[in-house]
Protein backbone atom coordinates (compact mmCIF):
# COMPACT_ATOMS: atom_id res chain seq x y z
CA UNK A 1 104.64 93.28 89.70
CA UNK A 2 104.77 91.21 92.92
CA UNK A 3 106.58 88.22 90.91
CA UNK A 4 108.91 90.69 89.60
CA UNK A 5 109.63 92.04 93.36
CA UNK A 6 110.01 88.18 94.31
CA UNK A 7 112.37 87.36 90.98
CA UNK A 8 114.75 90.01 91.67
CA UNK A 9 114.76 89.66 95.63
CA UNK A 10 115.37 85.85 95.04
CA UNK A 11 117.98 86.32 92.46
CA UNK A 12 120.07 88.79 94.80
CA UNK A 13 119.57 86.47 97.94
CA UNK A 14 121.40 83.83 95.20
CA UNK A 15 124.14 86.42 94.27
CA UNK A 16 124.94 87.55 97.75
CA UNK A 17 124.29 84.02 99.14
CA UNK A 18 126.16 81.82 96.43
CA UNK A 19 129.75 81.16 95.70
CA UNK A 20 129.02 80.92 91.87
CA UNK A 21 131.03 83.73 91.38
CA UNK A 22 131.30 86.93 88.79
CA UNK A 23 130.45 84.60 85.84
CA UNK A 24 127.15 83.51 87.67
CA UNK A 25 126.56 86.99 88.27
CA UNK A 26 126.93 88.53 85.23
CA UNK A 27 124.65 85.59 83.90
CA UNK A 28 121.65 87.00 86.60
CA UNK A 29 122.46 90.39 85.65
CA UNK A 30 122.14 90.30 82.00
CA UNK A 31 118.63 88.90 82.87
CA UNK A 32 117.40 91.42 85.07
CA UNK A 33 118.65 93.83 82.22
CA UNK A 34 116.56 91.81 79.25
CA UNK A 35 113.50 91.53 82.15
CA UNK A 36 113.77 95.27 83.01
CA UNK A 37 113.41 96.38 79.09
CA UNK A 38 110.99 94.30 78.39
CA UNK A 39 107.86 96.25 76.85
CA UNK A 40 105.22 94.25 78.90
CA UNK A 41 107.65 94.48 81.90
CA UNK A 42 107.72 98.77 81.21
CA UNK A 43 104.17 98.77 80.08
CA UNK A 44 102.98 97.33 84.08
CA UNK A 45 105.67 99.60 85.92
CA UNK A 46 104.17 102.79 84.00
CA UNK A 47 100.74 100.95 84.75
CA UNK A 48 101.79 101.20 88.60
CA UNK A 49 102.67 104.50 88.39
CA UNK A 50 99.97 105.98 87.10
CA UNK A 51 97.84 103.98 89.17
CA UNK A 52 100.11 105.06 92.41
CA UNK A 53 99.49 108.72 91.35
CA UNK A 54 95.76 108.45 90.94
CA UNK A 55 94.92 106.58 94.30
CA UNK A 56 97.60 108.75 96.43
CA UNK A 57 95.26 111.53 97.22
CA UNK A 58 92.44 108.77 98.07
CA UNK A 59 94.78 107.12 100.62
CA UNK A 60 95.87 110.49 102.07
CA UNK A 61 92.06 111.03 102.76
CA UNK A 62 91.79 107.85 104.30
CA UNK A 63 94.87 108.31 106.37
CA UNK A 64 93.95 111.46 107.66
CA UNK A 65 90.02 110.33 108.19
CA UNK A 66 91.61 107.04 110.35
CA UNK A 67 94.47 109.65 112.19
CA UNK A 68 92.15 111.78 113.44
CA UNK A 69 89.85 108.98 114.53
CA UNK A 70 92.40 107.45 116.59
CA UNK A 71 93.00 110.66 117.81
CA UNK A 72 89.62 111.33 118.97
CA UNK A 73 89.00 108.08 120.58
CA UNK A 74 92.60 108.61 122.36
CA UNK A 75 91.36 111.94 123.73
CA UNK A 76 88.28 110.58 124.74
CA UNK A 77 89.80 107.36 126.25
CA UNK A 78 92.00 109.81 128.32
CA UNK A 79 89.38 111.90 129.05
CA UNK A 80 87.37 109.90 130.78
CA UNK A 81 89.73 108.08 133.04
CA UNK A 82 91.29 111.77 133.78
CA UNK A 83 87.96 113.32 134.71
CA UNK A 84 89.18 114.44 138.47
CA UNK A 85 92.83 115.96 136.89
CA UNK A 86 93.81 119.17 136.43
CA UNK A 87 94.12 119.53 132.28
CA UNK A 88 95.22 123.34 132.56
CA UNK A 89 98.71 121.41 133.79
CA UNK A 90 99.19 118.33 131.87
CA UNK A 91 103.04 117.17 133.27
CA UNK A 92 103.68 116.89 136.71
CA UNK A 93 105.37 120.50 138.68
CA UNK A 94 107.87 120.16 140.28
């Protein structure tokens, strides 16, 4: 998948970047097209997918494990170098 991502990045960097004109073009687009239908090509991005769908709720765990880690080391980081503040009023009064 991540030499498909570099093939089709590269050949729009040439497109955009080249002066080979609509000919050239149409030649790079008629590949994508026969690379994109490919069966093995289909078979890895449904492959992807499925994988993407099964490992999403793992990596929302792990996001909201690591979040709330951060957050309690942030609370305790500021916790200990407020401990003579007033946290009733966290802002300033004016």
């Amino acid at each position: 998948m991540k030499k498909l991502t570099l093939l089709a990045a590269a050949a729009v960097g040439y497109v955009l970047g080249s002066r080979a004109g609509r000919e050239r073009y149409e030649q790079i687009k008629a590949g994508a097209t026969k690379i994109a239908q490919d069966p093995r090509v289909r078979a890895k991005a449904s492959e992807a997918g499925q994988t993407i769908k099964e490992q999403a709720p793992h990596v929302r765990d792990k996001v909201v494990e690591t979040a709330s880690s951060a957050t309690a080391a942030a609370k305790e980081k500021v916790g200990s170098h407020s401990s003579g503040a007033d946290q009733s009023t966290p802002y300033p009064q004016s």
